[in-house]
C-alpha atoms as a PDB file:
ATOM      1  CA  UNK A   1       0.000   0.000   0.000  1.00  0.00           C
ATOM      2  CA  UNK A   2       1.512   3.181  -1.224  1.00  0.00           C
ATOM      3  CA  UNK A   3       0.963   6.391   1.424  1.00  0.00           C
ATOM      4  CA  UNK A   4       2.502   9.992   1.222  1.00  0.00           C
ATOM      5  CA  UNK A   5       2.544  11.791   4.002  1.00  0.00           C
ATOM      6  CA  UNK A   6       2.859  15.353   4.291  1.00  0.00           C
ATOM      7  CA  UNK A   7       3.830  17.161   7.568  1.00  0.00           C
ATOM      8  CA  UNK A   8       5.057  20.636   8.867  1.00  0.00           C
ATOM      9  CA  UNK A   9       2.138  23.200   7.624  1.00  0.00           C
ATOM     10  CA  UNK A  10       0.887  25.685   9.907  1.00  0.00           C
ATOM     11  CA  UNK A  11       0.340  29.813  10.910  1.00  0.00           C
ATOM     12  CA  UNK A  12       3.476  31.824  10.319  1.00  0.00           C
ATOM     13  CA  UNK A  13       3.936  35.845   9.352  1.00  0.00           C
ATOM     14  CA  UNK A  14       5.117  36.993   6.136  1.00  0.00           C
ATOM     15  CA  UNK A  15       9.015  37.128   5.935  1.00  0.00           C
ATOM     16  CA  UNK A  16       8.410  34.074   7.872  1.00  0.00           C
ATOM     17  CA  UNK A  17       9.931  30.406   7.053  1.00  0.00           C
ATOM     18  CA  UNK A  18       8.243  26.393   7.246  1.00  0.00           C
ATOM     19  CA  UNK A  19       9.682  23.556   6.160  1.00  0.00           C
ATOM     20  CA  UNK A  20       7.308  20.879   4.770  1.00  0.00           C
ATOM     21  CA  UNK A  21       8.171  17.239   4.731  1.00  0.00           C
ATOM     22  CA  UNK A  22       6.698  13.902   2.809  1.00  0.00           C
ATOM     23  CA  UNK A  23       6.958  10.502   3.937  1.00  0.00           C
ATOM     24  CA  UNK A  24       6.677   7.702   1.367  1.00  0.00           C
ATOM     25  CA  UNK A  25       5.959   4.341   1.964  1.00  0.00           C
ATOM     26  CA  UNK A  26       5.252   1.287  -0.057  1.00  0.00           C
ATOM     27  CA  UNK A  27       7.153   2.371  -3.292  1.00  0.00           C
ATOM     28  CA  UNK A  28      10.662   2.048  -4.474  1.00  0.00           C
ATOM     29  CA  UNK A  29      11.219   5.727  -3.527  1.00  0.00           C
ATOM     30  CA  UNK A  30      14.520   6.019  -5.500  1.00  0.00           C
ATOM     31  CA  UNK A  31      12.925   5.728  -9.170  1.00  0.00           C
ATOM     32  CA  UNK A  32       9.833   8.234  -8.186  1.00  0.00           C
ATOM     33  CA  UNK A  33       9.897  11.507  -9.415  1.00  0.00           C
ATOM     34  CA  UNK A  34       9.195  13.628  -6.271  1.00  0.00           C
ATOM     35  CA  UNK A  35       6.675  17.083  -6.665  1.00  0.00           C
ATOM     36  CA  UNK A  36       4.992  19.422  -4.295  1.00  0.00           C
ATOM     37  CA  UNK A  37       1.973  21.241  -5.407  1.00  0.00           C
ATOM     38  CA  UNK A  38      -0.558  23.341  -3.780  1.00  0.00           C
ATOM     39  CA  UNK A  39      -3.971  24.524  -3.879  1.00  0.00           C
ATOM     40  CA  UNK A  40      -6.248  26.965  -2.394  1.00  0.00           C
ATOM     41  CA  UNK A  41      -9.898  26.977  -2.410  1.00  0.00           C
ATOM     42  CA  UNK A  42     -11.641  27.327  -5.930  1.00  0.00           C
ATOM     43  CA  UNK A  43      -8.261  27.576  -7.782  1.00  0.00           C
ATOM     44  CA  UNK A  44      -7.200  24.237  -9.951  1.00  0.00           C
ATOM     45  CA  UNK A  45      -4.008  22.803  -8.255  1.00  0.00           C
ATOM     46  CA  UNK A  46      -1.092  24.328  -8.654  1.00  0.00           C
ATOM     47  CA  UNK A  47       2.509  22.643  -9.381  1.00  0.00           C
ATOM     48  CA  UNK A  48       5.715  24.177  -6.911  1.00  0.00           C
ATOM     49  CA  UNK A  49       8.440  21.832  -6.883  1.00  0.00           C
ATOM     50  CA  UNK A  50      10.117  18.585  -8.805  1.00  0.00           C
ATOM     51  CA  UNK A  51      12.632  16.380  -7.485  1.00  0.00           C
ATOM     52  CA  UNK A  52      13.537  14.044 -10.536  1.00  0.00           C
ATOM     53  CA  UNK A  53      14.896  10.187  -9.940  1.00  0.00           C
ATOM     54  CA  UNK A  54      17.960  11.670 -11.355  1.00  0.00           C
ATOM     55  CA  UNK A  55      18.402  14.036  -8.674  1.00  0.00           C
ATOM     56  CA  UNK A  56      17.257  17.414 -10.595  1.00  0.00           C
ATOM     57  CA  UNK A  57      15.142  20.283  -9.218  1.00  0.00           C
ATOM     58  CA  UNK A  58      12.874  22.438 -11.269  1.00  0.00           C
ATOM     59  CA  UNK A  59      10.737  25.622  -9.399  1.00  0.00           C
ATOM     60  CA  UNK A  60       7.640  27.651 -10.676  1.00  0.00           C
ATOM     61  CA  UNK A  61       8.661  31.244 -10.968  1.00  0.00           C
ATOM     62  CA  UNK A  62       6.608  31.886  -8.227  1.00  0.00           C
ATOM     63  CA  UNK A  63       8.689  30.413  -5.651  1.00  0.00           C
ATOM     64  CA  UNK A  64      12.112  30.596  -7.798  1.00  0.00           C
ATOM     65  CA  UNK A  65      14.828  31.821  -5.384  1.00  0.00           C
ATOM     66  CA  UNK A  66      12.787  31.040  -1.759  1.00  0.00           C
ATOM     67  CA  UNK A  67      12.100  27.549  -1.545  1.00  0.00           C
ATOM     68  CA  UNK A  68      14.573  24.481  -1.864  1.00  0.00           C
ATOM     69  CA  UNK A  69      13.167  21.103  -2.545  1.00  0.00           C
ATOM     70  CA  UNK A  70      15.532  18.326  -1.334  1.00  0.00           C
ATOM     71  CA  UNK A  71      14.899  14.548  -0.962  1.00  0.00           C
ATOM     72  CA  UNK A  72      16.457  11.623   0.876  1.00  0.00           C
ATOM     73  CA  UNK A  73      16.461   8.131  -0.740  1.00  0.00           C
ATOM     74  CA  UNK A  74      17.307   6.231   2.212  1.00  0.00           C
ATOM     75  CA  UNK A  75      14.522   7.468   4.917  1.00  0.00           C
ATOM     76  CA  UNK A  76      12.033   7.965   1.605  1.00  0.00           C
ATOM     77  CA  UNK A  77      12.243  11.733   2.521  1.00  0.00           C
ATOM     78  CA  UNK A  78      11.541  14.968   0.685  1.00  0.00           C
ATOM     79  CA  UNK A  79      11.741  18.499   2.198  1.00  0.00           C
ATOM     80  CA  UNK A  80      10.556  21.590   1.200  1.00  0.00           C
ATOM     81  CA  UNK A  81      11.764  24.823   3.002  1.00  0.00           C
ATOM     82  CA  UNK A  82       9.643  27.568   2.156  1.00  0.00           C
ATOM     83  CA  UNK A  83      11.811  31.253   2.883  1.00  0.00           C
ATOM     84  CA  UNK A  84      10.324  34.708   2.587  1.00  0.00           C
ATOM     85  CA  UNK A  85       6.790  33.724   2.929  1.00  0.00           C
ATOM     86  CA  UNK A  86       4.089  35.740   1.000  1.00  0.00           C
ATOM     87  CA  UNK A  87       0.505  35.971   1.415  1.00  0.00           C
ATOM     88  CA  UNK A  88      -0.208  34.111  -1.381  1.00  0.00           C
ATOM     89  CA  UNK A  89       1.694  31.373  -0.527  1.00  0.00           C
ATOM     90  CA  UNK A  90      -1.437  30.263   1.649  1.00  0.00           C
ATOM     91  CA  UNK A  91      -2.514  26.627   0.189  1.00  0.00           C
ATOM     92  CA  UNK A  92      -3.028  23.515   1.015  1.00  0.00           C
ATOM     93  CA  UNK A  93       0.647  21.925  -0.026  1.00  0.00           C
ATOM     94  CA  UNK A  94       0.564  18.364  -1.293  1.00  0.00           C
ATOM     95  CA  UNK A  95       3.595  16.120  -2.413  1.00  0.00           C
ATOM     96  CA  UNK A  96       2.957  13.511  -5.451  1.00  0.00           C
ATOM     97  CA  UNK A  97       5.271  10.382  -6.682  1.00  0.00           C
ATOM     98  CA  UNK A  98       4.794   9.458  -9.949  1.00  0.00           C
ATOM     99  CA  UNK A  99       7.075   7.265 -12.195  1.00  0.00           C
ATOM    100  CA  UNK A 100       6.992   5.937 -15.896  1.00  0.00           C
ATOM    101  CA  UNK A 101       5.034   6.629 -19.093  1.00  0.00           C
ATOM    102  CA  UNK A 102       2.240   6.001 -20.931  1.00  0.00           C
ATOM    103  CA  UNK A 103       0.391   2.821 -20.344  1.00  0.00           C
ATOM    104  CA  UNK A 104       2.777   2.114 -17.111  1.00  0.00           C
ATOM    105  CA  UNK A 105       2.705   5.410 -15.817  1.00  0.00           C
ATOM    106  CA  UNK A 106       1.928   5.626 -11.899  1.00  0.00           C
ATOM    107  CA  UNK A 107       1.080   8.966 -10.166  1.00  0.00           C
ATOM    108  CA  UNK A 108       0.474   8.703  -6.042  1.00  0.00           C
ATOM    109  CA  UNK A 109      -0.886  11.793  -3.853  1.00  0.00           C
ATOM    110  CA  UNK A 110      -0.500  12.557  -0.160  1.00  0.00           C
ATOM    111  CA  UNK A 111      -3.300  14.104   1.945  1.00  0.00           C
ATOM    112  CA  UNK A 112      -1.919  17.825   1.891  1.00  0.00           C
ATOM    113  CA  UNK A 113      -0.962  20.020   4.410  1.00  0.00           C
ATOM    114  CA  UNK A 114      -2.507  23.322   5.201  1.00  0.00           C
ATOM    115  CA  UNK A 115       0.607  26.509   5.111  1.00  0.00           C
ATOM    116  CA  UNK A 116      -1.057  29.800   5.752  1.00  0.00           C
ATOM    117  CA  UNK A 117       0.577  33.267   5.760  1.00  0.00           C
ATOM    118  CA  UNK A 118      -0.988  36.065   7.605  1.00  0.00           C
ATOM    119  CA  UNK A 119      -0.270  39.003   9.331  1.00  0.00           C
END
């Protein structure tokens, strides 16, 4: 059984700093491509982060600069620490594994985790 687990969301200022993590279990995390996404409330998910099997990292613009994605193939980690916090940060921040192409393509999702910015 394949979960995703996504911790470290909460309250914090703008300026302020999180760090998000993701638990997998029940894959063979060193072959998954690794992404964080978020979402907020009417809006269609949003992709953040991308940790590729071969150990690349690729940003939206958005968050180019403040937050570092980094992953850890022998606890089946991956990390996102989220600097200079804006407003519109605020989502619901979910990480996704997904591996292959085509007809053997497999995409997982973990239950999100809520980061909101406010004064």
């Amino acid at each position: 059984q394949v979960q995703l687990v996504a911790s470290g969301g909460g309250l914090v200022q703008p300026g302020g700093s999180l760090r998000l993590s993701c638990a997998a279990s029940g894959i063979i995390f060193s072959i998954y491509n690794m992404g964080w996404y978020r979402q907020v409330p009417g809006k269609q998910r949003e992709w953040v982060a991308t940790s590729t099997s071969s150990g690349r990292t690729n940003y939206a613009d958005s968050v180019q600069g403040r937050f570092t994605m980094s992953r850890d193939n022998v606890k089946n980690l991956v990390y996102l620490p989220m600097n200079s916090l804006k407003l519109e940060d605020t989502a619901v921040y979910y990480c996704k594994a997904d591996q292959g192409s085509g007809s053997y393509y497999r995409n997982y999702w973990g239950q999100g985790t809520q980061v909101t910015v406010s004064s």
